[in-house]
Protein backbone atom coordinates (compact mmCIF):
# COMPACT_ATOMS: atom_id res chain seq x y z
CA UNK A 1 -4.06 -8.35 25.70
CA UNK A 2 -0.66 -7.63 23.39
CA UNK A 3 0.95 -10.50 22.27
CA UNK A 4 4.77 -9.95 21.18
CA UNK A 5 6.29 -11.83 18.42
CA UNK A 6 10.22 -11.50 18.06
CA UNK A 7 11.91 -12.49 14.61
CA UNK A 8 16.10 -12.42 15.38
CA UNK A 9 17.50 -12.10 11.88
CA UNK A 10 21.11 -11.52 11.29
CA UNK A 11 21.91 -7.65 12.12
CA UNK A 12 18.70 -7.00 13.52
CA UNK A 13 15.26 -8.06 15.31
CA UNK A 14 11.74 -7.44 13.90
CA UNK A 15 9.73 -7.11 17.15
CA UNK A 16 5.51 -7.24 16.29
CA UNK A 17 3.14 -6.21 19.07
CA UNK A 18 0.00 -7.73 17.82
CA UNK A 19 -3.16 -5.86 19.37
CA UNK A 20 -3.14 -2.86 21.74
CA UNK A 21 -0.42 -0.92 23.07
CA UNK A 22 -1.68 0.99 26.20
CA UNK A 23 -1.23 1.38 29.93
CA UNK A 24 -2.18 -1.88 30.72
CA UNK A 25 0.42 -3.58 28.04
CA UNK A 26 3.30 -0.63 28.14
CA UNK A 27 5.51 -1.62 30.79
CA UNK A 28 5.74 -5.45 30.00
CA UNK A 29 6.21 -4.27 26.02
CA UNK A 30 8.85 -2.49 26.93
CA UNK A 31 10.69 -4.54 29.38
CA UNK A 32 10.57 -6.86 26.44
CA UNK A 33 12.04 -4.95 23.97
CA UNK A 34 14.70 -4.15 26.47
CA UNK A 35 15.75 -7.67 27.24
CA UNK A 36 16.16 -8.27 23.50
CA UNK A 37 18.58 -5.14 23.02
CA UNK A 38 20.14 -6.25 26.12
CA UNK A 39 20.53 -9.46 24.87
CA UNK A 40 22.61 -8.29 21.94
CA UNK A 41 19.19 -8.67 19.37
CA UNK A 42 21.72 -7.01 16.38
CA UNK A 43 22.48 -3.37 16.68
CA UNK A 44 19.07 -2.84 14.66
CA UNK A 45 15.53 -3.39 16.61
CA UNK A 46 12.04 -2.86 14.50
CA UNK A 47 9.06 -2.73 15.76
CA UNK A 48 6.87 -3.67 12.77
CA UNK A 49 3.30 -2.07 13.80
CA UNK A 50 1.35 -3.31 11.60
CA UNK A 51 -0.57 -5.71 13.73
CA UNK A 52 -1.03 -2.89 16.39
CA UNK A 53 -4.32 -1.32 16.44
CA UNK A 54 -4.41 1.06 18.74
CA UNK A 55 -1.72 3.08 21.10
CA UNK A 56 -1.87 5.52 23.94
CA UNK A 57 0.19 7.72 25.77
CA UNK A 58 2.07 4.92 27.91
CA UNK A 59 2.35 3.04 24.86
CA UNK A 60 3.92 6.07 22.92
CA UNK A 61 6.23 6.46 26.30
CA UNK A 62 6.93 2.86 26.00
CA UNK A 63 8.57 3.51 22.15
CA UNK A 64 10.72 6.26 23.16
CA UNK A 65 11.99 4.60 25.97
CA UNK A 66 13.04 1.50 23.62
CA UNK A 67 14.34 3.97 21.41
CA UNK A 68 16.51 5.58 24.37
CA UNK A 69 17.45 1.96 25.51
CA UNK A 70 18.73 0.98 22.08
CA UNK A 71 20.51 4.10 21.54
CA UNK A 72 22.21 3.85 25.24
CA UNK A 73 23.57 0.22 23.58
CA UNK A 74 24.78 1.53 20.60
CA UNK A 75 21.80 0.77 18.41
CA UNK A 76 18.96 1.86 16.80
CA UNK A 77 14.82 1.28 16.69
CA UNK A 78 13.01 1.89 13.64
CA UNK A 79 9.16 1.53 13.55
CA UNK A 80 7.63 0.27 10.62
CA UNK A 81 4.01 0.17 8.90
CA UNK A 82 1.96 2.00 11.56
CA UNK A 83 -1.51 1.87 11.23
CA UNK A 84 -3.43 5.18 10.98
CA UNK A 85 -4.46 5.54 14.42
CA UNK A 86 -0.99 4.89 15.77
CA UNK A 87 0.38 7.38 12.61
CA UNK A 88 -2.05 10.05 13.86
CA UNK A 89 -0.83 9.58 17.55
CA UNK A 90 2.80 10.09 16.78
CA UNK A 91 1.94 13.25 14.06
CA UNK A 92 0.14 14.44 17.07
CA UNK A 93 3.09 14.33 19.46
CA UNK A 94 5.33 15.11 17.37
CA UNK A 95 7.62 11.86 17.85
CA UNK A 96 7.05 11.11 14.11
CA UNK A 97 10.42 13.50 13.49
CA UNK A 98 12.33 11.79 16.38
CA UNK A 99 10.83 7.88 15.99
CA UNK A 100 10.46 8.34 12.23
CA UNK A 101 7.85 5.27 11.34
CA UNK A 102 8.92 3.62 7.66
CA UNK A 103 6.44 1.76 5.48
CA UNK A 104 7.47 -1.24 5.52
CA UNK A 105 9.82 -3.50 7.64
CA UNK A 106 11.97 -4.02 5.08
CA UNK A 107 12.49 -0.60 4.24
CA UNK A 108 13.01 -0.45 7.76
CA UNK A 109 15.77 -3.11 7.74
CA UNK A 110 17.13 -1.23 4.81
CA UNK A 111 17.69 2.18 6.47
C-alpha cells in the first residue's frame, strides 16, 4: 500500500509517496496530487521519491499526468531523489528528458 505525505511550504509542495507506485496505487496517487495543484499547493509541486521503491507503467503514467495537470494550472512538477529502480524506469522510457528527476528536493525547490 502507498502512503502519501504532503509538506505545503511557501511557493511550493513536497509530495512523498512512501512505498510502491503501481497499478494498484496510480490512480488514487494521482488524484491526490491533483487535488493539491487544484487546491492552489504553490505554483511548484515535488514529488520527492526517495521513499518510493518501486514504479510501473501506471505509476510512470500517473507522473506525467501530474506533470500535465500542473502545467494546465500554470505550474510545474519536479521529481526529486529517485531511487535506482524508479531512475532506470524513466531512462528506459525516456521521460527522464521530459520529467527531469533532481537529486535532491531541495535542489528541486531551487530550480
Amino acid at each position: 500500500m502507498l502512503q502519501v505525505d504532503i509538506d505545503a511550504r511557501d511557493s511550493a509542495t513536497v509530495i512523498t509517496p512512501r512505498g510502491r507506485l503501481t497499478m494498484v496505487s496510480a490512480r488514487d496517487f494521482r488524484e491526490t496530487v491533483t487535488d493539491v495543484i487544484q487546491k492552489g499547493g504553490g505554483s511548484v509541486v515535488v514529488i520527492d521519491l526517495s521513499q518510493t521503491d518501486f514504479v510501473d507503467s501506471s505509476g510512470v503514467g500517473a507522473l506525467v499526468s501530474c506533470l500535465s495537470s500542473a502545467r494546465q494550472a500554470g505550474g510545474d512538477l519536479r521529481l526529486a531523489s529517485p531511487s535506482d529502480q524508479v531512475s532506470m524506469v524513466l531512462g528506459l522510457t525516456n521521460l527522464d528528458r521530459v520529467l527531469r528527476p533532481r537529486p535532491s528536493v531541495e535542489e528541486a525547490l531551487r530550480d
